[in-house]
C-alpha atoms as a PDB file:
ATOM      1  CA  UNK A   1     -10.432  -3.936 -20.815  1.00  0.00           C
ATOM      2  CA  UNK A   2      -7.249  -5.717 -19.411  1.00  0.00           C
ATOM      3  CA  UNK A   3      -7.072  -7.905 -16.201  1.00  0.00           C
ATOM      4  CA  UNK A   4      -3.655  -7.939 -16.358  1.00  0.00           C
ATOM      5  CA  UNK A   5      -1.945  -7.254 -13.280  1.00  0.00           C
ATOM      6  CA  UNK A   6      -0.357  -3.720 -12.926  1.00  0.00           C
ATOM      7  CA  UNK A   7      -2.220  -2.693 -16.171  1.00  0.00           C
ATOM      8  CA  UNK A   8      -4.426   0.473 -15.823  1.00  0.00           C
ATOM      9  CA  UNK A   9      -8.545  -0.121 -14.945  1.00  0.00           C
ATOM     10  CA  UNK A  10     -11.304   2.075 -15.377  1.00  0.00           C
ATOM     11  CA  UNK A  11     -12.988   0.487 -12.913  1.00  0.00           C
ATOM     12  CA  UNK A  12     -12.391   1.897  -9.111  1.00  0.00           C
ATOM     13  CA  UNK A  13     -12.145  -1.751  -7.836  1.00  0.00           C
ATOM     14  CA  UNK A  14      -9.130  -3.714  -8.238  1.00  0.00           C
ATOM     15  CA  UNK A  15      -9.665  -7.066  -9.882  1.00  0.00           C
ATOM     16  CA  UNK A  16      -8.556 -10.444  -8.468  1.00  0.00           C
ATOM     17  CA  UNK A  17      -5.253 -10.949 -10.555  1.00  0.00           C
ATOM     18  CA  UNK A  18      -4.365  -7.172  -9.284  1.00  0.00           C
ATOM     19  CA  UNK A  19      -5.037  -7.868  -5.109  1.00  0.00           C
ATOM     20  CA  UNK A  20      -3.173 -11.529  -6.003  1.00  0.00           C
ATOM     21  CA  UNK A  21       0.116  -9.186  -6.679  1.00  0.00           C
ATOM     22  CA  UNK A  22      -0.629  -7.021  -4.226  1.00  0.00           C
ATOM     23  CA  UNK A  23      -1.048 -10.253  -1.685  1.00  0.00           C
ATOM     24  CA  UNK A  24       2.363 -10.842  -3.150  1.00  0.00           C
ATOM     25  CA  UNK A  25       4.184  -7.581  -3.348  1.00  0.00           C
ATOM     26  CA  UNK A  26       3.036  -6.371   0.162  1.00  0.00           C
ATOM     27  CA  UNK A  27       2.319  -9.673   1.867  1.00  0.00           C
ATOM     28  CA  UNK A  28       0.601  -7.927   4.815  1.00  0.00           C
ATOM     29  CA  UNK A  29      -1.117  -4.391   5.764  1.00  0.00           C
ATOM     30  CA  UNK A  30       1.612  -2.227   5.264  1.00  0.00           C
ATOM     31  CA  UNK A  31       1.497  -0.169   8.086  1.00  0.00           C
ATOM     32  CA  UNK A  32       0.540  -3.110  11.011  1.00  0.00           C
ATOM     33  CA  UNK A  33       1.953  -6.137   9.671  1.00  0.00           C
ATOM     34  CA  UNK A  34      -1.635  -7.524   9.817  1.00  0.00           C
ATOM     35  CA  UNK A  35      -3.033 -10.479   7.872  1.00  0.00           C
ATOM     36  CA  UNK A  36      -3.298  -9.823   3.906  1.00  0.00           C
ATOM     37  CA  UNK A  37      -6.188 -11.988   4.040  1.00  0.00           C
ATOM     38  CA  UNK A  38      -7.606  -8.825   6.864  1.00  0.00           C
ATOM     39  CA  UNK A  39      -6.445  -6.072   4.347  1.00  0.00           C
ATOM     40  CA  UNK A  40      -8.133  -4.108   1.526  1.00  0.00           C
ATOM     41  CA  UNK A  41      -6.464  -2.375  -1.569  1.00  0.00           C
ATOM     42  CA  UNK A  42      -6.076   0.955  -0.687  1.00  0.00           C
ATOM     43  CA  UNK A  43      -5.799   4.011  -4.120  1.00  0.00           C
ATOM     44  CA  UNK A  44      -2.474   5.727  -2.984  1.00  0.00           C
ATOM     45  CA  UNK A  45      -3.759   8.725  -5.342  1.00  0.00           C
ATOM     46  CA  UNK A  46      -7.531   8.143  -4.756  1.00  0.00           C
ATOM     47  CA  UNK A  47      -9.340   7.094  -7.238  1.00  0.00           C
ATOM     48  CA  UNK A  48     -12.171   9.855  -7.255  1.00  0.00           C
ATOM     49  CA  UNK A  49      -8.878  12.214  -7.679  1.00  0.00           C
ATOM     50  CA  UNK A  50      -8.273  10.867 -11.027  1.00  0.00           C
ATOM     51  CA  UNK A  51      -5.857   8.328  -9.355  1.00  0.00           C
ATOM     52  CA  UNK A  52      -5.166   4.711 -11.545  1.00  0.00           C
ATOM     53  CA  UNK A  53      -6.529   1.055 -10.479  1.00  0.00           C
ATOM     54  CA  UNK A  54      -3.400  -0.328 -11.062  1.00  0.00           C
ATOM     55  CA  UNK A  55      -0.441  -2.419  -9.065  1.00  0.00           C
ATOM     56  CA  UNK A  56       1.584   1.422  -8.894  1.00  0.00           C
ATOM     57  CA  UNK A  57      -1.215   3.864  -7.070  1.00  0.00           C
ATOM     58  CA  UNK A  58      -2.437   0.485  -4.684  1.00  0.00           C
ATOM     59  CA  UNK A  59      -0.855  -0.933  -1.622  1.00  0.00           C
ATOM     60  CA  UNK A  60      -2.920  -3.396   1.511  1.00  0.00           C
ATOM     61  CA  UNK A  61      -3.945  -1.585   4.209  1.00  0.00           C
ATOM     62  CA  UNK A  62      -6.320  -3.504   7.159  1.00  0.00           C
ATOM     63  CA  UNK A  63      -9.659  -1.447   8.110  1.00  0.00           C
ATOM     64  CA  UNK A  64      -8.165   0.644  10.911  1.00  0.00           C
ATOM     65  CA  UNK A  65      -4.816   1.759   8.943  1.00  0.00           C
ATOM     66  CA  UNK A  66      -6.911   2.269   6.262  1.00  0.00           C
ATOM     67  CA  UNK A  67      -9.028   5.028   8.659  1.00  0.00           C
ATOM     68  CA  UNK A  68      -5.563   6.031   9.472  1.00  0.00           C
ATOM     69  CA  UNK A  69      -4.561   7.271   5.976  1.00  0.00           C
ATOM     70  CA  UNK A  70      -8.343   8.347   4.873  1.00  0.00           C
ATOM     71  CA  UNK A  71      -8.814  10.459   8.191  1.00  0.00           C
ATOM     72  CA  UNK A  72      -5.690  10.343  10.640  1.00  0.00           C
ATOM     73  CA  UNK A  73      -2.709  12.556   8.698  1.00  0.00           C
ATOM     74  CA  UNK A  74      -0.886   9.126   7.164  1.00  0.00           C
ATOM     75  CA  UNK A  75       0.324   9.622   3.888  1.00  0.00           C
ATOM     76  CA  UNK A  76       1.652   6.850   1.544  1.00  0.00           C
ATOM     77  CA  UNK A  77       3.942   6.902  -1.320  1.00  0.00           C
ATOM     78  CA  UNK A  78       5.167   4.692  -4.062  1.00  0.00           C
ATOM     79  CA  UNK A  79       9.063   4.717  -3.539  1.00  0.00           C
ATOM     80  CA  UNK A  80      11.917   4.705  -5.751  1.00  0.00           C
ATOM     81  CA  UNK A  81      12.083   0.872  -4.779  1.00  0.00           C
ATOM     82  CA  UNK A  82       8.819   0.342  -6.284  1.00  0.00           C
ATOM     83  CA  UNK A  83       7.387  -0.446  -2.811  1.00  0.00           C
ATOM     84  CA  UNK A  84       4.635   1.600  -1.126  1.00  0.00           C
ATOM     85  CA  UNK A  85       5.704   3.422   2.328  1.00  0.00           C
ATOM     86  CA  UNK A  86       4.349   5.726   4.871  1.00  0.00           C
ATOM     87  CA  UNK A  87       4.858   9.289   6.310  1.00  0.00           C
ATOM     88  CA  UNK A  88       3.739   9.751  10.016  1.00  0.00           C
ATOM     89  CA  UNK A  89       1.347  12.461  10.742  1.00  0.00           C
ATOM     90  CA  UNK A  90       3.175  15.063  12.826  1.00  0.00           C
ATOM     91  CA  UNK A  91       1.464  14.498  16.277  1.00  0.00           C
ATOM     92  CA  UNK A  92       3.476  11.337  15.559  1.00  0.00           C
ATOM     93  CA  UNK A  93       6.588  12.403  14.124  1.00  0.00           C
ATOM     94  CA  UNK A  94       7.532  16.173  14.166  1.00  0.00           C
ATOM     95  CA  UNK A  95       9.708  15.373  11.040  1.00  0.00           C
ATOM     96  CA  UNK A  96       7.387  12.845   9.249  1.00  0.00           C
ATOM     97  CA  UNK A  97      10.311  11.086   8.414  1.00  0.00           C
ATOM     98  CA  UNK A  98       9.309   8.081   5.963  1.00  0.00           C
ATOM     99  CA  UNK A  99       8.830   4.748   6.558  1.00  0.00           C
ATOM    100  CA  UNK A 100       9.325   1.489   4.940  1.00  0.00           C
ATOM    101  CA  UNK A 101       6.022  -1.003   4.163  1.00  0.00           C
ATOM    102  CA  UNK A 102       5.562  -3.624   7.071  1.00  0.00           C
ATOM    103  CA  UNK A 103       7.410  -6.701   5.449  1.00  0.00           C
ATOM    104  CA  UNK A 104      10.127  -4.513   4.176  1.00  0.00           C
ATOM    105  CA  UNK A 105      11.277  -2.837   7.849  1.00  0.00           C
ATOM    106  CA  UNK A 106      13.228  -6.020   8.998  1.00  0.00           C
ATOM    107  CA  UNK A 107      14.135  -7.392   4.977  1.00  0.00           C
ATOM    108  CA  UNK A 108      17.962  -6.740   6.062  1.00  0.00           C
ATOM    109  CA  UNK A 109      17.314  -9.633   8.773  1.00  0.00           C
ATOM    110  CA  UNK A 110      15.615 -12.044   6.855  1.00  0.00           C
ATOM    111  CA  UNK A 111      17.000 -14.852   4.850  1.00  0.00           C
ATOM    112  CA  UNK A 112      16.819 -14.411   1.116  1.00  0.00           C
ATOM    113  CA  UNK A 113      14.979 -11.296   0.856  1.00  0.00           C
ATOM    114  CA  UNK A 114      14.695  -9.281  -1.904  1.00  0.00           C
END
């Protein structure tokens, strides 16, 4: 089995290498902005749904966001930007309009970004 980052696992953990690009992709939880170092990898399409262990179905989301998606009406998606983002539950937006990952809502402001 690979430990490659972004490769496939058939393990339901995600190994070091993968939450080290994930650290570096999202850089925070991606619906709070909190601490990376606070977060946990999160299956976008859970795993026990058939759902890959791999940089493209994960995203950082701390304890309480990740009760948010798992029980609260938050969806996440991988984008066409290759970044993960979230749609509201309704009883938070009507029109669940999407929105972009934590560090990626204020990129146009910031020096550099990508």
């Amino acid at each position: 089995m690979s430990t490659f980052p972004g490769e496939p696992q058939s393990k339901r953990l995600f190994t070091a290498s993968q939450r080290r690009a994930l650290f570096e992709r999202d850089r925070c939880c991606i619906k709070c902005g909190a601490p990376a170092s606070r977060t946990q990898a999160h299956h976008i399409a859970h795993w026990s749904d058939g759902g890959a262990t791999d940089l493209a179905n994960g995203c950082l989301l701390c304890a309480s966001c990740h009760a948010d998606v798992h029980h609260n009406g938050w969806d996440v998606y991988m984008g066409p930007d290759v970044h993960p983002w979230l749609i509201p539950p309704e009883v938070v937006d009507r029109r669940r309009r999407p929105i972009p990952a934590y560090n990626r809502r204020f990129a146009d402001e910031l020096p550099n970004a990508a």
